[in-house]
Protein backbone atom coordinates (compact mmCIF):
# COMPACT_ATOMS: atom_id res chain seq x y z
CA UNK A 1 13.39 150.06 139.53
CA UNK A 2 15.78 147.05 138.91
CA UNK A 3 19.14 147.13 137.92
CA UNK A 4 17.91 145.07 134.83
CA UNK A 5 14.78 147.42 133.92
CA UNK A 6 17.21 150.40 134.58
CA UNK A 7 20.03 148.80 131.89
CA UNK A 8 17.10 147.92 129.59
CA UNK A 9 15.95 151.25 129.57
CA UNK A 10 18.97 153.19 129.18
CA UNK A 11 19.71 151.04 126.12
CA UNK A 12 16.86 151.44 124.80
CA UNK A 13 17.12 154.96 124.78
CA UNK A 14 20.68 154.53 123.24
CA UNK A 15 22.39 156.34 125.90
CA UNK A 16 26.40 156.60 125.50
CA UNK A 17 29.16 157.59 127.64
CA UNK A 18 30.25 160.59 126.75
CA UNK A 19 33.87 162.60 127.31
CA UNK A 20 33.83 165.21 130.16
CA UNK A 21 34.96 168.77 129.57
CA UNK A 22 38.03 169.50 131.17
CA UNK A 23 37.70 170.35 134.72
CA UNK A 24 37.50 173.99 135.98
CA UNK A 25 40.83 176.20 136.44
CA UNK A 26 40.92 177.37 140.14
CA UNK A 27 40.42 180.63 138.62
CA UNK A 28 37.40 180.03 136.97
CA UNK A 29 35.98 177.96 140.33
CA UNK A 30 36.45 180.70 142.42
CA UNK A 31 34.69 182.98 140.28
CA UNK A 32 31.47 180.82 140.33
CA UNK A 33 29.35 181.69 143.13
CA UNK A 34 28.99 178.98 145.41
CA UNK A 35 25.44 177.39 145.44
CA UNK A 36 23.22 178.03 148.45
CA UNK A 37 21.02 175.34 149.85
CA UNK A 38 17.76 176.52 148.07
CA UNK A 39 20.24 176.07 144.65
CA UNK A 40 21.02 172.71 145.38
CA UNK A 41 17.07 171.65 146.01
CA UNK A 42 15.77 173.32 143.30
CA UNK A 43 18.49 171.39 141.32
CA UNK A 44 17.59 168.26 142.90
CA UNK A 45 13.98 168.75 142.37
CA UNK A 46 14.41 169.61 138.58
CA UNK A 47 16.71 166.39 138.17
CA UNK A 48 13.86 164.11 139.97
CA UNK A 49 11.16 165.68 138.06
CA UNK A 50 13.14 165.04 134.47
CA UNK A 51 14.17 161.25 135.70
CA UNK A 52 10.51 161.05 136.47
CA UNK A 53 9.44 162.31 133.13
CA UNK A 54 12.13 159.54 131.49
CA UNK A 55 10.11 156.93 133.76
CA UNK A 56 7.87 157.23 136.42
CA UNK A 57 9.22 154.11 138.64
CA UNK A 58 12.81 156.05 138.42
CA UNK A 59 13.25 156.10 142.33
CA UNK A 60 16.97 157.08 143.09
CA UNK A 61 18.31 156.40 146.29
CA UNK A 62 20.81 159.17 146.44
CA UNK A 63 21.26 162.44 144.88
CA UNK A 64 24.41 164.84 145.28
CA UNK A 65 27.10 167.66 143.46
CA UNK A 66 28.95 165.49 140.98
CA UNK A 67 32.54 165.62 140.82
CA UNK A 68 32.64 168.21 138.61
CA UNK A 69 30.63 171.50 137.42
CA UNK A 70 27.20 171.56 136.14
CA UNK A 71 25.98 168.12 136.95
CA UNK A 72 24.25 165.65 139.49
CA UNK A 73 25.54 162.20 140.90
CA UNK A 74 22.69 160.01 141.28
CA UNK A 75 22.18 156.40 142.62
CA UNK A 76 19.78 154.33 140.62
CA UNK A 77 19.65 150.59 141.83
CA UNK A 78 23.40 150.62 142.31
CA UNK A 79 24.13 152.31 139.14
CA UNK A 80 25.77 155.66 138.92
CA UNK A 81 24.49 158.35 136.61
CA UNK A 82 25.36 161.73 136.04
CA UNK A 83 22.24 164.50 135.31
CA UNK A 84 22.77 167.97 134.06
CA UNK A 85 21.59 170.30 136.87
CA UNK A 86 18.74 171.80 134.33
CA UNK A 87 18.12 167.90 134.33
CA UNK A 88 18.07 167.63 130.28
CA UNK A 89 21.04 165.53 129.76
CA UNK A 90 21.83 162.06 131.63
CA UNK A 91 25.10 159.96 131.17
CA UNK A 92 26.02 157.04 132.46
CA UNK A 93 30.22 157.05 132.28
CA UNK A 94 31.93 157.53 135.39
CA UNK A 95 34.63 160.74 134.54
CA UNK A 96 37.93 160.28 135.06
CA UNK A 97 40.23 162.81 136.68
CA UNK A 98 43.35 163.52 134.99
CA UNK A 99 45.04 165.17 138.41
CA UNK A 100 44.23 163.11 140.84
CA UNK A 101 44.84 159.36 138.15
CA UNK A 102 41.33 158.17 138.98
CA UNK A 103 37.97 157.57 138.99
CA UNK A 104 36.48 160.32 140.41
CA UNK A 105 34.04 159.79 142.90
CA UNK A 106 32.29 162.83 145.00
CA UNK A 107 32.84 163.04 148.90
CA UNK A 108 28.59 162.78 149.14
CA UNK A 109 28.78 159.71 147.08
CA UNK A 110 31.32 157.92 149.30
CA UNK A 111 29.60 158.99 152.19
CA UNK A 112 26.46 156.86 150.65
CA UNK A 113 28.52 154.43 149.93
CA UNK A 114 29.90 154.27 153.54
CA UNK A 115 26.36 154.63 155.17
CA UNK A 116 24.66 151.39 153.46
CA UNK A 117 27.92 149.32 154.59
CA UNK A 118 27.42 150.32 158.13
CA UNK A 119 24.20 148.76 158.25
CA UNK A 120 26.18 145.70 158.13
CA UNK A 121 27.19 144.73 162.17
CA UNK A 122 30.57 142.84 162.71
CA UNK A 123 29.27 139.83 163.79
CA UNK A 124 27.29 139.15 160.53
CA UNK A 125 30.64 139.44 158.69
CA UNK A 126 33.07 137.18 158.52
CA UNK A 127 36.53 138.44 159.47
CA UNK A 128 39.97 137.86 158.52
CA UNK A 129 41.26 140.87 160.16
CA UNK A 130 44.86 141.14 161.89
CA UNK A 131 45.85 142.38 165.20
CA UNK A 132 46.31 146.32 164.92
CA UNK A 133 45.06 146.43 161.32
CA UNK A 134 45.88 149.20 159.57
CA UNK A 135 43.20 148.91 156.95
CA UNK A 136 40.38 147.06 156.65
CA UNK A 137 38.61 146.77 153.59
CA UNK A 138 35.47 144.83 152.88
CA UNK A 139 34.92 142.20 149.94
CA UNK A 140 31.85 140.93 148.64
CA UNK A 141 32.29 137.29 147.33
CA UNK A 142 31.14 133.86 146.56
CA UNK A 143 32.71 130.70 146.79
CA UNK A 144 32.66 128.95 143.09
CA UNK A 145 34.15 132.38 141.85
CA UNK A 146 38.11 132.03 140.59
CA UNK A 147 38.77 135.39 141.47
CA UNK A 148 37.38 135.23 144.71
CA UNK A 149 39.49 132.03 145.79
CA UNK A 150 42.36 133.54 144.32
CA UNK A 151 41.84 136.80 146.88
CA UNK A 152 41.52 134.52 149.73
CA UNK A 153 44.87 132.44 148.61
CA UNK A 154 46.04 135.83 149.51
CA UNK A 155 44.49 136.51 153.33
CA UNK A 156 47.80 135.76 154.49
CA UNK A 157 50.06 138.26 152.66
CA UNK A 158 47.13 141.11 153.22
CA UNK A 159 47.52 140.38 156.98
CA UNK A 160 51.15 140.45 156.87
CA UNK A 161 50.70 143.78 155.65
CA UNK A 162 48.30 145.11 157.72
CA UNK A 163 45.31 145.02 155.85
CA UNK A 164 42.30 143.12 157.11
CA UNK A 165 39.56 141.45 154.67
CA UNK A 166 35.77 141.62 156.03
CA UNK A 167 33.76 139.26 154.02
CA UNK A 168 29.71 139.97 152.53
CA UNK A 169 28.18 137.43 150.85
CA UNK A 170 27.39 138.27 147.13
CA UNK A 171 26.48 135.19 145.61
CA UNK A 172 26.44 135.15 142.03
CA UNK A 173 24.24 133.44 140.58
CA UNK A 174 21.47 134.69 142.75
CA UNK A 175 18.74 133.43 144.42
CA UNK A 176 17.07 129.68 144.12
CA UNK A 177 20.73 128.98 143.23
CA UNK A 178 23.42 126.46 144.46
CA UNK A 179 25.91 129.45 145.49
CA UNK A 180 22.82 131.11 147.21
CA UNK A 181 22.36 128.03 149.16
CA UNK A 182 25.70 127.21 149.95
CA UNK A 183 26.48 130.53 151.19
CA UNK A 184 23.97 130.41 153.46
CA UNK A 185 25.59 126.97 154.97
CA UNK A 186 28.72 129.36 155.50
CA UNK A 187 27.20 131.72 157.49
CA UNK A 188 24.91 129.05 159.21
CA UNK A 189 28.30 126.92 160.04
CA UNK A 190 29.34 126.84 163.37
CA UNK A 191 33.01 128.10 162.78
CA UNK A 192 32.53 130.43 160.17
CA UNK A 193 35.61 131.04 159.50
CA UNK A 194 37.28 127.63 158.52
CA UNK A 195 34.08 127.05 156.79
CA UNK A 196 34.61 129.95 154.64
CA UNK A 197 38.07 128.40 154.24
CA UNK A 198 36.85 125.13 152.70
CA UNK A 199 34.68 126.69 150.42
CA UNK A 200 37.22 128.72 149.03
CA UNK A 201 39.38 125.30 149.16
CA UNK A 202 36.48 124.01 146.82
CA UNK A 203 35.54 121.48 148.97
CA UNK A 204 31.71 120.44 149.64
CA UNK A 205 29.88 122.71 151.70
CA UNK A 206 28.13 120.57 154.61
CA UNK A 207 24.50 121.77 154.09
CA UNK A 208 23.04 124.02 156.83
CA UNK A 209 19.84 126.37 157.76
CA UNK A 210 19.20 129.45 159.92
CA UNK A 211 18.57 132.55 160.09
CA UNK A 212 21.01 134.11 157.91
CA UNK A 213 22.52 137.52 156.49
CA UNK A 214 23.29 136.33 152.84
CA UNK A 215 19.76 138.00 151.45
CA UNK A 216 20.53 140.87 153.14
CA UNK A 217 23.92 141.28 152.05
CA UNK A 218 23.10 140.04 148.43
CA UNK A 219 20.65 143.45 148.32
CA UNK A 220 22.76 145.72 149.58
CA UNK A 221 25.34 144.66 147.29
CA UNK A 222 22.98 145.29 144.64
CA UNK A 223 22.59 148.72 146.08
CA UNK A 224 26.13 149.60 145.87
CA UNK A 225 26.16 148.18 142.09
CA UNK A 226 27.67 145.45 142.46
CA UNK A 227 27.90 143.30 139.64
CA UNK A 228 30.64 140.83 139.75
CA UNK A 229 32.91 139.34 142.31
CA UNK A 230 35.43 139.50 144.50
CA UNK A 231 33.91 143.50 144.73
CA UNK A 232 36.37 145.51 147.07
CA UNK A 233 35.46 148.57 149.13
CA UNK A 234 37.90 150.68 151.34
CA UNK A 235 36.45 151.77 154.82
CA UNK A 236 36.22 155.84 152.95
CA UNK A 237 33.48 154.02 150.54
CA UNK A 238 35.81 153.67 147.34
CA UNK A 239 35.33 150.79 145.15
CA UNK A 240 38.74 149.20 144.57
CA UNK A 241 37.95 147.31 141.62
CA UNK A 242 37.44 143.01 142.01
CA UNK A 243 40.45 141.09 142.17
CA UNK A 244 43.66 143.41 143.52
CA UNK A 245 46.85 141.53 144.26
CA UNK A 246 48.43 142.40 147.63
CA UNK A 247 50.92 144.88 147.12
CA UNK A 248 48.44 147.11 143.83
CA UNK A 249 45.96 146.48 147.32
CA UNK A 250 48.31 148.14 149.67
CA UNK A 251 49.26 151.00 147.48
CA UNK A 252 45.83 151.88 146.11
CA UNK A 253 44.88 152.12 149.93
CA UNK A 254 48.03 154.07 150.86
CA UNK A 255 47.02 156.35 147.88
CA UNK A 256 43.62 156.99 149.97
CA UNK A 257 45.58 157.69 152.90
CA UNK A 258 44.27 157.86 157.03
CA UNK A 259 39.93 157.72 155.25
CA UNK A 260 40.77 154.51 154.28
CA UNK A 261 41.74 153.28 157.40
């Protein structure tokens, strides 16, 4: 199912975000029995058999423990959703936790996260990495976006600082458009690099053709739900929001600590 058929359907079923319950005392978690394997498929079954009975092209691509009691995280076209594990109820907000002063995000869903940007091999990237980086996070952008130009104004500061910026294309506007096409002439250039540089300069991109990466990368942005750009991911598989200046960049990967690195 499309991200669009998936939003479309959701609001037409008027589904809201709703306020999570506080999160278990370590009292009360150690008093729950931990579930066994057999638990967790019969969980996962009953949540794919109740998506399926919402709509029978529902197809997620991952399914895991939420981040906190009595739920499911589950991938659908990039889109995060949370299922009760008697798969009756479905949100869509993303909780918050109070304790930790962020989104919370499960250890299975990262590990997703940090699987589908894997399939992505250095040399189809285009690097702005530092000698003995001590981060590296990777960016999916365009080159018409503000934002994104604004990010690569500061490549220089992030390398000062030891943080290295691997580049996906995520054009925009999609397909059959300009951006589409002159992303593609990036990755087709010869020297990468300083072609990636004029874009971002705004300066016409010299039209070129090959076998390129940006479809690729456009999908598996889609996957990850992107929907905007610049889209930042540290290397654990946590989204870091769009458009971070340096030093909120440095700390929120700091925060993360050596999974980031």
């Amino acid at each position: 199912m499309s991200r669009y058929l998936l939003a479309t359907l959701l609001t037409a079923l008027s589904l809201t975000a709703c306020a999570q319950s506080p999160a278990p005392t370590a009292a009360t978690a150690a008093s729950k029995p931990t579930a066994t394997t057999a638990d967790d498929a019969a969980i996962e079954a009953r949540v794919r058999q109740s998506l399926g009975e919402l709509d029978p092209d529902f197809s997620p691509d991952y399914i895991g423990a939420a981040p906190f009691a009595g739920f499911r995280e589950v991938v659908v076209s990039g889109q995060v959703l949370y299922v009760s594990d008697d798969g009756r109820f479905l949100m869509q907000a993303q909780p918050y936790d109070i304790s930790k002063r962020a989104m919370a995000t499960s250890d299975g869903l990262l590990a997703h996260r940090r699987g589908l940007l894997a399939q992505v091999p250095a040399d189809q990237r285009i690097r702005f990495v530092p000698p003995n980086a001590k981060y590296t996070v990777t960016v999916f952008t365009d080159t018409e976006c503000g934002y994104c130009r604004k990010l690569h104004q500061d490549i220089a500061e992030l390398n000062r600082n030891g943080i290295g910026v691997e580049y996906l294309a995520f054009p925009r506007m999609g397909p059959g458009s300009q951006d589409f096409t002159d992303m593609i002439s990036v990755w087709c250039a010869d020297d990468r690099r300083a072609a990636m540089n004029s874009a971002k300069a705004g300066q016409p991109v010299p039209a070129r053709s090959c076998t390129s990466p940006v479809a690729m990368h456009y999908e598996l942005g889609q996957k990850l739900g992107v929907n905007g750009t610049p889209a930042i991911f540290a290397a654990d598989g946590s989204q870091l929001g769009g458009y971070v200046p340096p030093a909120q960049l440095k700390a929120a990967l700091e925060k993360l600590g050596p999974a980031a690195r």
